[in-house]
PDB file of N, CA and C in Angstrom:
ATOM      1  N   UNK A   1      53.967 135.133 133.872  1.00  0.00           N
ATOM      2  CA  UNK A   1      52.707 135.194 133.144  1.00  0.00           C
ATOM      3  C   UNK A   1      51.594 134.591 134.010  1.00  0.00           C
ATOM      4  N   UNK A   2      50.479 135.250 133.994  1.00  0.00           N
ATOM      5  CA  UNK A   2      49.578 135.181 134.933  1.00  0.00           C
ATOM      6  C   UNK A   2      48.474 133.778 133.881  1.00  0.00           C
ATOM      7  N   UNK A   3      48.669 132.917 134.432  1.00  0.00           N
ATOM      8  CA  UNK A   3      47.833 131.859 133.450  1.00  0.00           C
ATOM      9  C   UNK A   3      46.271 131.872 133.960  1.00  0.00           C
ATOM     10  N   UNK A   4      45.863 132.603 134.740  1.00  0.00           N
ATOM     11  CA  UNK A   4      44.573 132.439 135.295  1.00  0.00           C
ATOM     12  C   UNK A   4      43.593 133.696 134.017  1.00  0.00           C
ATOM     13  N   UNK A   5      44.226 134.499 133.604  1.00  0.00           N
ATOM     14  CA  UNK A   5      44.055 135.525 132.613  1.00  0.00           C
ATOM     15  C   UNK A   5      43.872 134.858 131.205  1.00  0.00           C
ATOM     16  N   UNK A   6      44.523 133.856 130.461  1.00  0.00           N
ATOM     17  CA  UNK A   6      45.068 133.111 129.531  1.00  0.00           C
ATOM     18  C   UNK A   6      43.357 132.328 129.188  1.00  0.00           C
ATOM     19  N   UNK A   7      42.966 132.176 128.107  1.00  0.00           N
ATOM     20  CA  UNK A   7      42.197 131.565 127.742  1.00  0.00           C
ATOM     21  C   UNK A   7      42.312 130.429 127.778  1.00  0.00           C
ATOM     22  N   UNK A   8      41.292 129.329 127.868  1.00  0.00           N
ATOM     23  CA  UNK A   8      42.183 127.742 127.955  1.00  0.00           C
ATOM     24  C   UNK A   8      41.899 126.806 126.319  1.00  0.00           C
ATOM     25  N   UNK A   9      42.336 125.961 125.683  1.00  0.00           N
ATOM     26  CA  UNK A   9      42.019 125.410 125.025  1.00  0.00           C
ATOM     27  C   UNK A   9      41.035 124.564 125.075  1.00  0.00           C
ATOM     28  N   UNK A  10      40.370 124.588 123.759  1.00  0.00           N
ATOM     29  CA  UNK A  10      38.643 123.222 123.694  1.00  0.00           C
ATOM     30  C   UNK A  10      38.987 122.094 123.136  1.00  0.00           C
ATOM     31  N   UNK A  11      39.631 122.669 121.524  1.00  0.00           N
ATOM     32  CA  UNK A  11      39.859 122.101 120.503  1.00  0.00           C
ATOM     33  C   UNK A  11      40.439 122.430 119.131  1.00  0.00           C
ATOM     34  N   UNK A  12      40.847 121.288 118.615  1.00  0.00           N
ATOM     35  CA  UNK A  12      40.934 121.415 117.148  1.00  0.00           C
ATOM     36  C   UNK A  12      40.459 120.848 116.362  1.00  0.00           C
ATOM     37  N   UNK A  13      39.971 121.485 115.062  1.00  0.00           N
ATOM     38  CA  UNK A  13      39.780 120.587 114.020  1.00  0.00           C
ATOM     39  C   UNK A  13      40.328 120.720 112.797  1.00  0.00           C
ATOM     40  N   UNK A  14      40.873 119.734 111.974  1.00  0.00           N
ATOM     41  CA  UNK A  14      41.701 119.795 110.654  1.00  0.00           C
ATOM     42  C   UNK A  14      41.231 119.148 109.445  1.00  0.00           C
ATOM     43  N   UNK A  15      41.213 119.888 109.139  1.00  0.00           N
ATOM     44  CA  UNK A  15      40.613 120.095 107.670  1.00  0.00           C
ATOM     45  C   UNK A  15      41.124 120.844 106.079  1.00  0.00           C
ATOM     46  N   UNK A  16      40.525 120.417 104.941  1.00  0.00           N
ATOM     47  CA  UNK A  16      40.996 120.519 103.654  1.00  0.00           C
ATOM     48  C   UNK A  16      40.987 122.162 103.879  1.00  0.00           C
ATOM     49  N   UNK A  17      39.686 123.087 104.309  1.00  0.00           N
ATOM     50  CA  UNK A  17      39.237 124.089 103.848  1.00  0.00           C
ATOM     51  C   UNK A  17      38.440 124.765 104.705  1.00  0.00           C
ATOM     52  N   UNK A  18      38.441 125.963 105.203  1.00  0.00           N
ATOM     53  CA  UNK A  18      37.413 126.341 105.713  1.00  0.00           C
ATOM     54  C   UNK A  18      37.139 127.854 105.508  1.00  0.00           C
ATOM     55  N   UNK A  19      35.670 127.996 105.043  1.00  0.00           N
ATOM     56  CA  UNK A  19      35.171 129.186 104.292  1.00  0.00           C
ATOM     57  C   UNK A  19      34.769 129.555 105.372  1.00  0.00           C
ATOM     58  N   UNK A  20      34.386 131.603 105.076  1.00  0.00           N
ATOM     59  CA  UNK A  20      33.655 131.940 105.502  1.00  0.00           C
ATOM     60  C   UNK A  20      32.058 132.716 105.208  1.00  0.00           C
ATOM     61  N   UNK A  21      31.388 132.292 105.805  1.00  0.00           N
ATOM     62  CA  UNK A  21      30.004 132.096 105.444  1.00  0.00           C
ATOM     63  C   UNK A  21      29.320 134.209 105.110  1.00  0.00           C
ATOM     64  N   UNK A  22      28.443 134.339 104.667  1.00  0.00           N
ATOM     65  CA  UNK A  22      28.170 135.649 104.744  1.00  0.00           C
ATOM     66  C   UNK A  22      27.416 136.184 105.772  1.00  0.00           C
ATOM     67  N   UNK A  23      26.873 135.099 106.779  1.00  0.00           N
ATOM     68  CA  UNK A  23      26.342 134.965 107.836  1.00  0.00           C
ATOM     69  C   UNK A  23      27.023 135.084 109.104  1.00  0.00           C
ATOM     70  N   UNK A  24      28.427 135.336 108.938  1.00  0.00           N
ATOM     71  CA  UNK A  24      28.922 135.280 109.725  1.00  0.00           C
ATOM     72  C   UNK A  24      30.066 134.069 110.447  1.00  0.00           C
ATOM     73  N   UNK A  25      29.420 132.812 110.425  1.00  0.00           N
ATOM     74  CA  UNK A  25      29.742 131.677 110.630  1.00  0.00           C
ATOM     75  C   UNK A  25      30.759 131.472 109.795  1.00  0.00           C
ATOM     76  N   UNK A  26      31.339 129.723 110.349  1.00  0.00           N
ATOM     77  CA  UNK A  26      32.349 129.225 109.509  1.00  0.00           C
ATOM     78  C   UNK A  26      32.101 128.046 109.572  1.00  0.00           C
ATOM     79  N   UNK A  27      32.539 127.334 107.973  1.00  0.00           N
ATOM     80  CA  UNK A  27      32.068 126.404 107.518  1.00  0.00           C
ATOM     81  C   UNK A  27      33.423 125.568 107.341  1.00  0.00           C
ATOM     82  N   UNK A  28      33.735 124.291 108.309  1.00  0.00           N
ATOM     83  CA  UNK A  28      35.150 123.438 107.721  1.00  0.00           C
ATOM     84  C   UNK A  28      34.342 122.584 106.685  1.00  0.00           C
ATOM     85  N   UNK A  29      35.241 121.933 105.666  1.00  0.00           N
ATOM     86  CA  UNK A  29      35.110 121.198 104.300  1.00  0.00           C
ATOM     87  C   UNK A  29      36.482 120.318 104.527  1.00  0.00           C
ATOM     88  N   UNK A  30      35.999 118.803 104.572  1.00  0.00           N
ATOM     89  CA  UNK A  30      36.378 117.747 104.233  1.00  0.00           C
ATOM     90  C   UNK A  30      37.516 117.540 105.244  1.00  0.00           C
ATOM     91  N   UNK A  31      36.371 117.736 106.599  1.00  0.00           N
ATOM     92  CA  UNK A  31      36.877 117.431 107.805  1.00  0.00           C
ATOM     93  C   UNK A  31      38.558 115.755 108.010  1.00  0.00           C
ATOM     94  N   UNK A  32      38.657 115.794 108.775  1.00  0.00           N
ATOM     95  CA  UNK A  32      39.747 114.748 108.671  1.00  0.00           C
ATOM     96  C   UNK A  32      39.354 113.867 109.971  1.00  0.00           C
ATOM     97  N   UNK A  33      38.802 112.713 110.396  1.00  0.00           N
ATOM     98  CA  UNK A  33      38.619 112.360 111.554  1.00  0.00           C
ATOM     99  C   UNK A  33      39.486 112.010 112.411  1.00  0.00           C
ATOM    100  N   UNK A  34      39.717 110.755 113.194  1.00  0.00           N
ATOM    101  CA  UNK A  34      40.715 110.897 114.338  1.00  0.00           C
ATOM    102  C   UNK A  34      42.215 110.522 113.611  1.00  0.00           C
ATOM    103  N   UNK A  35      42.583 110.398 112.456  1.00  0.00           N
ATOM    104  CA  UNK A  35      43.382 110.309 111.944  1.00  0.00           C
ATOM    105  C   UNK A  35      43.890 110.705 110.516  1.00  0.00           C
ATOM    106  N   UNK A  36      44.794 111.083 110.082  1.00  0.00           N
ATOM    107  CA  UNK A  36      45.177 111.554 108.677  1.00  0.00           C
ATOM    108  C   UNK A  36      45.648 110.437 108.030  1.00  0.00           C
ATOM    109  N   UNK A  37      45.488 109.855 106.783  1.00  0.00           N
ATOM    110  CA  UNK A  37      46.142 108.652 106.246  1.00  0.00           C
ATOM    111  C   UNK A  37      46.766 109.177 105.129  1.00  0.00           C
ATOM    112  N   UNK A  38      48.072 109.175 104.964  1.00  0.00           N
ATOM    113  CA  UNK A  38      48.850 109.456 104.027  1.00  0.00           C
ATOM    114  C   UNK A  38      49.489 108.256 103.294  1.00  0.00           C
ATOM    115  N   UNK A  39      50.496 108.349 102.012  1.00  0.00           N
ATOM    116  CA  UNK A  39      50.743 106.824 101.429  1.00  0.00           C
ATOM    117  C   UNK A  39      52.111 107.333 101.731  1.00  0.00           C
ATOM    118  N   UNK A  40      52.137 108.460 101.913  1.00  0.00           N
ATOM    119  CA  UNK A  40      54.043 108.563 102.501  1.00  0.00           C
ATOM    120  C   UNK A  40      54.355 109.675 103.322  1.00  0.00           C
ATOM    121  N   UNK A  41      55.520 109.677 103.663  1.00  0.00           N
ATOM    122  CA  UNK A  41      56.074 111.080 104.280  1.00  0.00           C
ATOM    123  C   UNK A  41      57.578 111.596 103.888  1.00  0.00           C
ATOM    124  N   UNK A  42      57.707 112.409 103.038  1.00  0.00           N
ATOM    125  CA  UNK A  42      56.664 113.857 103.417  1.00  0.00           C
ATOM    126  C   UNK A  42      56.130 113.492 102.551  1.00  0.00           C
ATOM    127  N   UNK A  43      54.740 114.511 102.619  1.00  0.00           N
ATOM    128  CA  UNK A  43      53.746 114.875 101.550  1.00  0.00           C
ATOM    129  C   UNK A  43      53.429 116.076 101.196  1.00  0.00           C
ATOM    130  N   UNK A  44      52.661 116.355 100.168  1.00  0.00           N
ATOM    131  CA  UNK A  44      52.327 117.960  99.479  1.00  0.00           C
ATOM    132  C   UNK A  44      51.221 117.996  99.581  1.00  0.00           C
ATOM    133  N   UNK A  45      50.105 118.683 100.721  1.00  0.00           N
ATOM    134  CA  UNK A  45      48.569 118.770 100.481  1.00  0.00           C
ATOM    135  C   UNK A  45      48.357 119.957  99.786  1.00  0.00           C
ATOM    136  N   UNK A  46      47.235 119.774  99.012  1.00  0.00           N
ATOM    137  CA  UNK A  46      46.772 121.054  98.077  1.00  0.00           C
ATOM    138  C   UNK A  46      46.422 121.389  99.299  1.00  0.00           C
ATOM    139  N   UNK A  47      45.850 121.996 100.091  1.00  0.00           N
ATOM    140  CA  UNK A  47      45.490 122.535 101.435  1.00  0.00           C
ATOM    141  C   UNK A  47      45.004 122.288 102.640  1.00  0.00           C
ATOM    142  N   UNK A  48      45.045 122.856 103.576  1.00  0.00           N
ATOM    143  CA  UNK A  48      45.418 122.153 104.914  1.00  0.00           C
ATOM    144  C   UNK A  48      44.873 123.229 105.553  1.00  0.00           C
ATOM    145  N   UNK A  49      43.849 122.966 107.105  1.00  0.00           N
ATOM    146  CA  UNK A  49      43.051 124.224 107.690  1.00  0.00           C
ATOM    147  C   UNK A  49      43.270 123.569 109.203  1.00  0.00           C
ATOM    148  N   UNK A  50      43.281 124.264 110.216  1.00  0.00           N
ATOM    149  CA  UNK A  50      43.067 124.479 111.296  1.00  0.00           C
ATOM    150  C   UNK A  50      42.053 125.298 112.206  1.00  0.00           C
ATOM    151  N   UNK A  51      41.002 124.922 112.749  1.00  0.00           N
ATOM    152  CA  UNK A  51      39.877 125.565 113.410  1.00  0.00           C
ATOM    153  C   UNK A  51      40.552 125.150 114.887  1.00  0.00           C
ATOM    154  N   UNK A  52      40.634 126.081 115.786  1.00  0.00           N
ATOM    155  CA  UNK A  52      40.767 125.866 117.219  1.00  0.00           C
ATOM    156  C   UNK A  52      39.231 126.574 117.863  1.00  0.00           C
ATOM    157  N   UNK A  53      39.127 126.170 118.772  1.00  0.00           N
ATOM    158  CA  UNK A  53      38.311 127.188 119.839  1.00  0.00           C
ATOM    159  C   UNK A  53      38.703 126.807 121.051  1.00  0.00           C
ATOM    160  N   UNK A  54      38.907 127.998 121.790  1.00  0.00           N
ATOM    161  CA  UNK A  54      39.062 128.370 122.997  1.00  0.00           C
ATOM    162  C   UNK A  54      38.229 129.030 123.951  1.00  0.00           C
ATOM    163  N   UNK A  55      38.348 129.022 125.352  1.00  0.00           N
ATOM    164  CA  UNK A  55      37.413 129.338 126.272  1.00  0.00           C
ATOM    165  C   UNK A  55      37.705 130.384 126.820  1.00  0.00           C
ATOM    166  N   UNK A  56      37.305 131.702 127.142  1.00  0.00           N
ATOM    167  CA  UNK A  56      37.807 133.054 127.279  1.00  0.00           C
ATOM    168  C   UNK A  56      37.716 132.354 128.945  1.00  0.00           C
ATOM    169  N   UNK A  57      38.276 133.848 129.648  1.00  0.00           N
ATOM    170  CA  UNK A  57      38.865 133.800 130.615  1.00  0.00           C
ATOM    171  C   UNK A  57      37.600 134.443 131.524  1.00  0.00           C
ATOM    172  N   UNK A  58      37.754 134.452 133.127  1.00  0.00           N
ATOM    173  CA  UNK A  58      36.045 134.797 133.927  1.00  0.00           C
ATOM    174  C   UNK A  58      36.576 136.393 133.394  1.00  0.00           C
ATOM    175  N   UNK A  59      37.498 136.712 133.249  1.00  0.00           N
ATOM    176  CA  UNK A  59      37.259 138.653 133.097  1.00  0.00           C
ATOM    177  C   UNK A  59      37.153 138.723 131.723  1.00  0.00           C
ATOM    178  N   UNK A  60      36.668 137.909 130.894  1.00  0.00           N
ATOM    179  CA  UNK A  60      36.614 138.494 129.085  1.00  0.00           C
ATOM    180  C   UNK A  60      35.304 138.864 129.356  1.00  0.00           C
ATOM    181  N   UNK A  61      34.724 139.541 128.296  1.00  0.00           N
ATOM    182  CA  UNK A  61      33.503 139.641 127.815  1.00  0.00           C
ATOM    183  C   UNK A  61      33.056 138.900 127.151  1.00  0.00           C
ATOM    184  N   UNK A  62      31.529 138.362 126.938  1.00  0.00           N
ATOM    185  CA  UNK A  62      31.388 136.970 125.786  1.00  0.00           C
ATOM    186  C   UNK A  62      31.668 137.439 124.623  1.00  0.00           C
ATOM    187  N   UNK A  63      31.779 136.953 123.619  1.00  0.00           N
ATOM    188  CA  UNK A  63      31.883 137.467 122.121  1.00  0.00           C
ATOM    189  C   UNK A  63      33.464 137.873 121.899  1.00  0.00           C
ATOM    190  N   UNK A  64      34.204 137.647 122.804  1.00  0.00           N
ATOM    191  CA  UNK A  64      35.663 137.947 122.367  1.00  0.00           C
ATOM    192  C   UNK A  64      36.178 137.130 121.707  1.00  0.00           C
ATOM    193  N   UNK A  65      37.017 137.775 120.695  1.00  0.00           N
ATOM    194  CA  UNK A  65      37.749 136.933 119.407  1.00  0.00           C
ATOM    195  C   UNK A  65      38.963 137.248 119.078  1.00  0.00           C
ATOM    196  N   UNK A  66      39.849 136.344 119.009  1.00  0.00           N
ATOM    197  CA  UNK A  66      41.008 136.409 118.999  1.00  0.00           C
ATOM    198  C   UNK A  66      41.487 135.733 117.333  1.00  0.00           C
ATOM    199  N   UNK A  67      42.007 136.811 116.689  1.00  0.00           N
ATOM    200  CA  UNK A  67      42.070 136.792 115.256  1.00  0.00           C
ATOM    201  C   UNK A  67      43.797 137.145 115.081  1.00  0.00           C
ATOM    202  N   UNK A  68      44.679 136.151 114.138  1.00  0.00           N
ATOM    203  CA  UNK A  68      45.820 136.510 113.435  1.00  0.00           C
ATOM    204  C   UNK A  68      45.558 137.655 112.042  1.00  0.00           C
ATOM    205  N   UNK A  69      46.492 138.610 112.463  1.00  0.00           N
ATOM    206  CA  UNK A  69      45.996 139.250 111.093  1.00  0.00           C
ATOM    207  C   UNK A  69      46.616 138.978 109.571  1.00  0.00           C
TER     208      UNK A  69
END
């Protein structure tokens, strides 16, 4: 696998919720900062979100998006 092709990672962010806007955009809700505090483990969250962004590669085009369907 050619890793020079491969997009690289920025980040994550984790969060309760994250909508999407009619504008296009996306909105996380009830962000989590550098840590999660739980009173035990395991636990049951009513819901749980993941935002990554990544950095396309020098041969992408800008605006490329990489979506699970």
């Amino acid at each position: 696998m050619d890793r020079s092709k491969m997009p690289s990672f920025v980040d994550t962010l984790l969060c309760e919720l994250v909508r999407g806007e009619a504008n296009g955009k996306l909105s996380p809700l009830g962000l989590f900062g550098d840590a999660m505090l739980v009173p035990s483990i395991p636990i049951v969250l009513a819901s749980l979100a993941f935002v990554q962004r990544w950095r396309p590669n020098a041969d992408e085009r800008p605006g490329t998006r990489y979506r699970h369907p």
